[in-house]
C-alpha atoms as a PDB file:
ATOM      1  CA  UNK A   1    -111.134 -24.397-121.522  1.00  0.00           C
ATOM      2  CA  UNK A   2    -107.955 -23.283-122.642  1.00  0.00           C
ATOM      3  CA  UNK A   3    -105.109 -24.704-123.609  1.00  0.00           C
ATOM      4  CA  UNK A   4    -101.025 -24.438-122.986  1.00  0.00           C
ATOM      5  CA  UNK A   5    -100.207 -23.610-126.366  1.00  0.00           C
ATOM      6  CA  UNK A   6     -95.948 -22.911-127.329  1.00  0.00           C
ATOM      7  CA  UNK A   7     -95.510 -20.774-130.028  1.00  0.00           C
ATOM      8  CA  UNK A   8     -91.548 -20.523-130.654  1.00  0.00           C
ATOM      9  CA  UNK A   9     -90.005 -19.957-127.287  1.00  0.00           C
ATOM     10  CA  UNK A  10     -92.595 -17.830-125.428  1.00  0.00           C
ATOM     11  CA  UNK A  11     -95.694 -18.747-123.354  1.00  0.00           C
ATOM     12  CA  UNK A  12     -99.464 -18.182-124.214  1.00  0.00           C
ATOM     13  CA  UNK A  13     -99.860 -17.115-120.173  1.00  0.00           C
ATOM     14  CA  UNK A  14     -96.610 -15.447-118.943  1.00  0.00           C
ATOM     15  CA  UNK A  15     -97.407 -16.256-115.290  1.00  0.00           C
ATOM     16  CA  UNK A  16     -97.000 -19.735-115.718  1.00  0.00           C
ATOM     17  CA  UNK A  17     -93.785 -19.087-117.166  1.00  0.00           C
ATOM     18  CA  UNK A  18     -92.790 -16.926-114.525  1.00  0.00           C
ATOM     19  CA  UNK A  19     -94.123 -19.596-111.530  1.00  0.00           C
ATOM     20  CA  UNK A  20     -92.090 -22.373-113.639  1.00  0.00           C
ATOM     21  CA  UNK A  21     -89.078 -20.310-113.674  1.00  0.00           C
ATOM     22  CA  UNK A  22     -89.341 -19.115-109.989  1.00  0.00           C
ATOM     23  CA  UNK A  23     -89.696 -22.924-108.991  1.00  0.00           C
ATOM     24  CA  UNK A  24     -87.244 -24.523-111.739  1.00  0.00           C
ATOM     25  CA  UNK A  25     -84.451 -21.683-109.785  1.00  0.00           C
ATOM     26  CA  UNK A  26     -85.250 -22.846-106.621  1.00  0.00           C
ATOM     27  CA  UNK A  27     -84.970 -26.497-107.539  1.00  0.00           C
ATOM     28  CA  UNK A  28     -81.422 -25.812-108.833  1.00  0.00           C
ATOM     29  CA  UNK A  29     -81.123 -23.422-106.166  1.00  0.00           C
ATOM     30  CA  UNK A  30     -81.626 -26.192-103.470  1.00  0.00           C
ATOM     31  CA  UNK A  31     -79.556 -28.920-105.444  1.00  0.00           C
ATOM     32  CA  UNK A  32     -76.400 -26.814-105.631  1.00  0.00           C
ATOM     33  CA  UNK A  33     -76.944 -26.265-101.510  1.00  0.00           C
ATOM     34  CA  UNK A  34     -77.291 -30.092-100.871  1.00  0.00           C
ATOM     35  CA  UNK A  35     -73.987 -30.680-103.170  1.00  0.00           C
ATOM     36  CA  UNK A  36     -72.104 -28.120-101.350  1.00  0.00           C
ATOM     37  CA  UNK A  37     -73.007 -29.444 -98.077  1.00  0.00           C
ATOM     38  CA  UNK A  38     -72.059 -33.486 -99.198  1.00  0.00           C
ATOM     39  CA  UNK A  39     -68.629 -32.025-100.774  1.00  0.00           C
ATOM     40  CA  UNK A  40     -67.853 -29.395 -97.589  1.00  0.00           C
ATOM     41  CA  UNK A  41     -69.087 -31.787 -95.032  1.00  0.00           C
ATOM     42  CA  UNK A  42     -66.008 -33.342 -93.122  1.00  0.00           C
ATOM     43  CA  UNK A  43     -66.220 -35.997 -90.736  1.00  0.00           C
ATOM     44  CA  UNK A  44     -66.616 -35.451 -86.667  1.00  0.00           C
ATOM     45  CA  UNK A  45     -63.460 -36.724 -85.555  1.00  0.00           C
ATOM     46  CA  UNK A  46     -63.027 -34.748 -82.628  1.00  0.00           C
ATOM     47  CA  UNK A  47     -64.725 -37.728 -80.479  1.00  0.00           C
ATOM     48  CA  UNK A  48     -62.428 -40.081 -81.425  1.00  0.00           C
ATOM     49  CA  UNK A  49     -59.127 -38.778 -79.039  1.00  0.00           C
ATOM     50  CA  UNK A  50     -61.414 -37.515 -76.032  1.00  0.00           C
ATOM     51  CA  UNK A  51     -60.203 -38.900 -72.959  1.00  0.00           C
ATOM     52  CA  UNK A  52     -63.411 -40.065 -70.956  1.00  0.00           C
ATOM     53  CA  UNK A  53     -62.745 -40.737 -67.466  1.00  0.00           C
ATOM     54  CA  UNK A  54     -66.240 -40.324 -66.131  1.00  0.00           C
ATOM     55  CA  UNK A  55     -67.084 -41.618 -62.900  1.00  0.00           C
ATOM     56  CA  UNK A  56     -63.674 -43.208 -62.695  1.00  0.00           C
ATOM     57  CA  UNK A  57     -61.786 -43.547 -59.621  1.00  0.00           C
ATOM     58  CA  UNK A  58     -58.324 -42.310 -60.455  1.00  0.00           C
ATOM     59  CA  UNK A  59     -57.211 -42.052 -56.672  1.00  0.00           C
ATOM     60  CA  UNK A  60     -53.281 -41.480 -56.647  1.00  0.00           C
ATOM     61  CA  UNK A  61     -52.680 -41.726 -60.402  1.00  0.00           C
ATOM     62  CA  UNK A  62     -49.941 -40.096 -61.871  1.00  0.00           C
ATOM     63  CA  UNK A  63     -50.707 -38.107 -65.035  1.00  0.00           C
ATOM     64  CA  UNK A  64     -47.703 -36.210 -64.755  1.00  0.00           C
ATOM     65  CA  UNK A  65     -46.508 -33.849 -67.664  1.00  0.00           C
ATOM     66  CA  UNK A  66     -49.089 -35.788 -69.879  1.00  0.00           C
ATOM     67  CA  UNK A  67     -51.609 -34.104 -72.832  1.00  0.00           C
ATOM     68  CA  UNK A  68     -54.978 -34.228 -71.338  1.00  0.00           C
ATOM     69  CA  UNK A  69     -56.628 -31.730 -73.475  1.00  0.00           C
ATOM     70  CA  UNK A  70     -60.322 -31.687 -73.696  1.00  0.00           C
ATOM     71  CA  UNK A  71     -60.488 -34.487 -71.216  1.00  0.00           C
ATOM     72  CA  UNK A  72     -63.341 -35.410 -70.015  1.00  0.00           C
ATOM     73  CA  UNK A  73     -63.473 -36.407 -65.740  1.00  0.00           C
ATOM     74  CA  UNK A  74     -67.036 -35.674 -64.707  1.00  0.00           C
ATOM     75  CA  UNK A  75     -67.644 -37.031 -61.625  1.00  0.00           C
ATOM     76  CA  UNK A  76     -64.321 -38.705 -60.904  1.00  0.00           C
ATOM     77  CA  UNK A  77     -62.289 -39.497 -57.619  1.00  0.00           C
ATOM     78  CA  UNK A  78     -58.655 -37.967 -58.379  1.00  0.00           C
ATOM     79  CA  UNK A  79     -57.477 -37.571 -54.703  1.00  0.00           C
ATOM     80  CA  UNK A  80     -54.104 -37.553 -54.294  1.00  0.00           C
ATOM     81  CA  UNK A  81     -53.767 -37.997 -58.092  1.00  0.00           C
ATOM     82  CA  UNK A  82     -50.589 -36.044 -59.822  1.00  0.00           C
ATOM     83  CA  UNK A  83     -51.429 -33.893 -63.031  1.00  0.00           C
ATOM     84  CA  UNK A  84     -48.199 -31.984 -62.009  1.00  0.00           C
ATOM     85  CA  UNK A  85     -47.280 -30.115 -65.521  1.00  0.00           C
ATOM     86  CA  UNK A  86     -50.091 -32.114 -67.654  1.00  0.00           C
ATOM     87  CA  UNK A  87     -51.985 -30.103 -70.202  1.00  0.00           C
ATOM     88  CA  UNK A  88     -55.487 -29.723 -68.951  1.00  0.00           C
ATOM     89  CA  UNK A  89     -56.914 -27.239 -71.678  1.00  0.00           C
ATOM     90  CA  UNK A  90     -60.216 -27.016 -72.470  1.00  0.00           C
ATOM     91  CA  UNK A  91     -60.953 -30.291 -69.750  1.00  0.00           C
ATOM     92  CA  UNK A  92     -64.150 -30.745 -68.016  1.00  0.00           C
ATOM     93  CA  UNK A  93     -64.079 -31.750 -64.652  1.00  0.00           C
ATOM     94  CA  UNK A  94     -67.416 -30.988 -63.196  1.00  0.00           C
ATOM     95  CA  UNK A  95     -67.928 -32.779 -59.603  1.00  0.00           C
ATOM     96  CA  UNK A  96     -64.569 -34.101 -59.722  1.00  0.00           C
ATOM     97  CA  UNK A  97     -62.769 -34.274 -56.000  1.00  0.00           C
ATOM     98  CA  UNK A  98     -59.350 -33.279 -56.031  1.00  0.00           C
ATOM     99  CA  UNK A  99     -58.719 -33.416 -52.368  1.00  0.00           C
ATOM    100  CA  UNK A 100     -54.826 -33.175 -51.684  1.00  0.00           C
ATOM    101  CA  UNK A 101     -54.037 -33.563 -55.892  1.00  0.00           C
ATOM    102  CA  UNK A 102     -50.949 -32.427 -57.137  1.00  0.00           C
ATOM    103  CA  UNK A 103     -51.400 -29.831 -60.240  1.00  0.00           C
ATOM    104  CA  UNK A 104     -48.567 -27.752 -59.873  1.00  0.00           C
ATOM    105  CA  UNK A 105     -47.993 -26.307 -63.224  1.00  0.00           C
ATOM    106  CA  UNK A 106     -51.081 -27.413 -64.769  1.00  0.00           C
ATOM    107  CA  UNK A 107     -52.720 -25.672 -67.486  1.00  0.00           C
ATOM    108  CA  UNK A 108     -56.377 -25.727 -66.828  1.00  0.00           C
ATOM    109  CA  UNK A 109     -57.013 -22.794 -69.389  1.00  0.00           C
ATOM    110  CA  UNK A 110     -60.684 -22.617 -70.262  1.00  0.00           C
ATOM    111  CA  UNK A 111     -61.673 -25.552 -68.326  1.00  0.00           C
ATOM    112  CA  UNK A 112     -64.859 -26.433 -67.017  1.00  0.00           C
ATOM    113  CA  UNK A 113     -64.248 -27.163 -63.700  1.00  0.00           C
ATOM    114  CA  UNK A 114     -67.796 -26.426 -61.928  1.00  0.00           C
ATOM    115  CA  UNK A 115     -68.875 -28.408 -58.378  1.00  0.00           C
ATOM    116  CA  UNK A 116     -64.862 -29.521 -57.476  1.00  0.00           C
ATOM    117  CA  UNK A 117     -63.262 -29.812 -54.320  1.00  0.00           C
ATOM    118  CA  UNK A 118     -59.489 -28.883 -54.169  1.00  0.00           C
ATOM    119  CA  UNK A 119     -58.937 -28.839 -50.261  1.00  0.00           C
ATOM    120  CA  UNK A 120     -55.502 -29.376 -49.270  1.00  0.00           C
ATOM    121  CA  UNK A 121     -54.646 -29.081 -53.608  1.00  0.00           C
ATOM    122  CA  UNK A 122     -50.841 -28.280 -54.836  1.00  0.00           C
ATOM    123  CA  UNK A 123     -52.092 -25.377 -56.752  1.00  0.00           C
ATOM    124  CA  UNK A 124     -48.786 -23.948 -57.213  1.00  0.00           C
ATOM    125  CA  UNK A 125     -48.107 -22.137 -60.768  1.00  0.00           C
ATOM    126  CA  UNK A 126     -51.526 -23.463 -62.280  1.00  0.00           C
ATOM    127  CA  UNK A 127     -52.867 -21.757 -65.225  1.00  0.00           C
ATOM    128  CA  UNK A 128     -56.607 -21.687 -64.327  1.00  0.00           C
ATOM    129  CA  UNK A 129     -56.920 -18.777 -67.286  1.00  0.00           C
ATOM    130  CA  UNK A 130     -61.037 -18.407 -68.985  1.00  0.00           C
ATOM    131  CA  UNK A 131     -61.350 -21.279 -66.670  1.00  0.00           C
ATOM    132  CA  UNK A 132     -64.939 -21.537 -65.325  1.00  0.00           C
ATOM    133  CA  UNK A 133     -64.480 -22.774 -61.684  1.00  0.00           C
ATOM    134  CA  UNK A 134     -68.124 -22.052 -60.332  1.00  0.00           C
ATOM    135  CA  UNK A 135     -69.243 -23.789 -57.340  1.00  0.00           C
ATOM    136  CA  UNK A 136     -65.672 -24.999 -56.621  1.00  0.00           C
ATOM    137  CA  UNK A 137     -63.777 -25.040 -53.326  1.00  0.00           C
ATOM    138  CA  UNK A 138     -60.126 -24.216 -52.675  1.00  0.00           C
ATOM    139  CA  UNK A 139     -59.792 -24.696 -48.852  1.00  0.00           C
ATOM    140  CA  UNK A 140     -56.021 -24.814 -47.591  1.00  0.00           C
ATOM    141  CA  UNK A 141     -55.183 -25.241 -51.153  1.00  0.00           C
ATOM    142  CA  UNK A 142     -51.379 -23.888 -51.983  1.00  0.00           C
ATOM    143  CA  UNK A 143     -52.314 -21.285 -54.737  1.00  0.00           C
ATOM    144  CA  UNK A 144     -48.980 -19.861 -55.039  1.00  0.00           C
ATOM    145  CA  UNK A 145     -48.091 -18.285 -58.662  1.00  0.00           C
ATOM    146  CA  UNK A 146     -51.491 -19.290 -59.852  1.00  0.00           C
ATOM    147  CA  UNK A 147     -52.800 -17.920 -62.638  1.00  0.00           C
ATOM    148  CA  UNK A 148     -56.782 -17.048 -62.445  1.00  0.00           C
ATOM    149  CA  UNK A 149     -57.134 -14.208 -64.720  1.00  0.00           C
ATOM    150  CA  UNK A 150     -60.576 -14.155 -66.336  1.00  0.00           C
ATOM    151  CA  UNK A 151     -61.763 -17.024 -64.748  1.00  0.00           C
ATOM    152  CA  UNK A 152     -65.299 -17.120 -63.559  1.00  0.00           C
ATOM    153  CA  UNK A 153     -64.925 -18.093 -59.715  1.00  0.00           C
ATOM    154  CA  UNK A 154     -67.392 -17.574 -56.796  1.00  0.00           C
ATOM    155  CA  UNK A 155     -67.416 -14.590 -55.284  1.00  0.00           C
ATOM    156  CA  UNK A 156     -67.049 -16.204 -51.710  1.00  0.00           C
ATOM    157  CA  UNK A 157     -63.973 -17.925 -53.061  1.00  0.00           C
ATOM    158  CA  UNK A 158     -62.088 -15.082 -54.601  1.00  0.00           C
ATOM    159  CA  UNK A 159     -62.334 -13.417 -51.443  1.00  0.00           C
ATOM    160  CA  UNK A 160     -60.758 -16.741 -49.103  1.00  0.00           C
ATOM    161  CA  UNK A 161     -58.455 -17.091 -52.505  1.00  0.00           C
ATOM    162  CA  UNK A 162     -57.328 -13.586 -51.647  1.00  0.00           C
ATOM    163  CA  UNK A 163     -56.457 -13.797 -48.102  1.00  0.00           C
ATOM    164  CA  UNK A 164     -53.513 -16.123 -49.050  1.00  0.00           C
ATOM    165  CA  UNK A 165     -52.722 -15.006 -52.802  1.00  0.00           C
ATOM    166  CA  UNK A 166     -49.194 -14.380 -53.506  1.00  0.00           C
ATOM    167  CA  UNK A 167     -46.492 -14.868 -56.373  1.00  0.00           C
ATOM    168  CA  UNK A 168     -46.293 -14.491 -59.624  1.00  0.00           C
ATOM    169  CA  UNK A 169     -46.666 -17.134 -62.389  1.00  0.00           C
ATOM    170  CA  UNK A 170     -43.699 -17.733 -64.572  1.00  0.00           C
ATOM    171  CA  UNK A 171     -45.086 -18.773 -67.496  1.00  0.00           C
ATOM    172  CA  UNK A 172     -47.884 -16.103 -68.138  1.00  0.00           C
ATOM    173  CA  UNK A 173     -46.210 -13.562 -65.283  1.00  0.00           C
ATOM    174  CA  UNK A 174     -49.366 -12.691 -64.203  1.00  0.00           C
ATOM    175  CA  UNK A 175     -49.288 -12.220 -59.860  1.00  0.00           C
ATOM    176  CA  UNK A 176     -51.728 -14.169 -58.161  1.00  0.00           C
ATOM    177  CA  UNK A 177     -53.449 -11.614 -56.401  1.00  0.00           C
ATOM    178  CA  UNK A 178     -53.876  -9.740 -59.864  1.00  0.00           C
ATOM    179  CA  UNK A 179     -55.763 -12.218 -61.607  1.00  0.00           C
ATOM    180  CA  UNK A 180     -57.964 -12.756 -59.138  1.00  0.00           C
ATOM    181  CA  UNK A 181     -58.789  -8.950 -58.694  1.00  0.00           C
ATOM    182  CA  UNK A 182     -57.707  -8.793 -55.241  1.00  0.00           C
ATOM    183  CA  UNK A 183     -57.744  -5.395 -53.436  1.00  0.00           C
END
């Protein structure tokens, strides 16, 4: 049987040392991570200014020229309601219905807006840019001087879209019938 034995500052079996080195490193190692990540970490405070409107009935409401950004309205009834002007960045507004809604001038920029009926919508001047409006249906909706450009739309749509596209946006100055690829 042998025995650990110091003699000044080296080991008797220099694997040991080694192993107890290797593991003393990544003991420190591991430390210093779980210090940086309590003194880095910051708070997720991004929850606490969503707008949730989910399953809400916001029939005829008048949101008018208001900051809705990163609003949430899955699933809500907004016929007839007015987002004329309102800031609708980054929203998500999956299965919404929209029927005869006013969002002339919106800025839907990279919204989700998947599954939502805008029949008989004031489209006029919208910014619908990196929107993703999948699944979504436009029928007699006034889409003058909207703005689609590289938003991800339905074939089927984009074609009805560009039987009546015209005008030109006049914030972004983007025509209509450009952003949507028309030929």
């Amino acid at each position: 049987m042998r025995i650990l034995i110091l003699s000044g500052d080296t080991f008797k079996f220099p694997l040991l040392k080694k192993a107890l080195l290797r593991l003393l490193s990544l003991i420190l190692i591991v430390s210093l991570a779980c210090l940086w990540v309590l003194i880095a970490a910051k708070p997720a405070l991004a929850q606490d200014n969503t707008i949730n409107y989910n399953n809400t009935n916001l029939q005829n409401r008048d949101f008018s020229h208001t900051n809705l950004v990163g609003g949430v309205f899955v699933a809500a009834e907004m016929r007839g309601a007015n987002f004329q002007g309102a800031d609708l960045t980054n929203a998500i507004m999956t299965k919404g219905v929209l029927l005869g809604a006013n969002l002339e001038g919106a800025n839907l920029s990279g919204a989700l807006v998947d599954i939502v009926t805008f029949d008989n919508a004031n489209l006029k001047n919208a910014i619908f840019t990196d929107a993703t409006l999948t699944r979504s249906r436009f029928f007699d909706a006034d889409i003058t001087g909207a703005d689609f450009s590289n938003a991800l739309i339905d074939r089927y749509q984009v074609s009805l879209l560009c039987d009546r596209a015209t005008g030109t946006n006049p914030v972004t100055e983007i025509a209509t019938r450009e952003s949507l690829g028309c030929k």
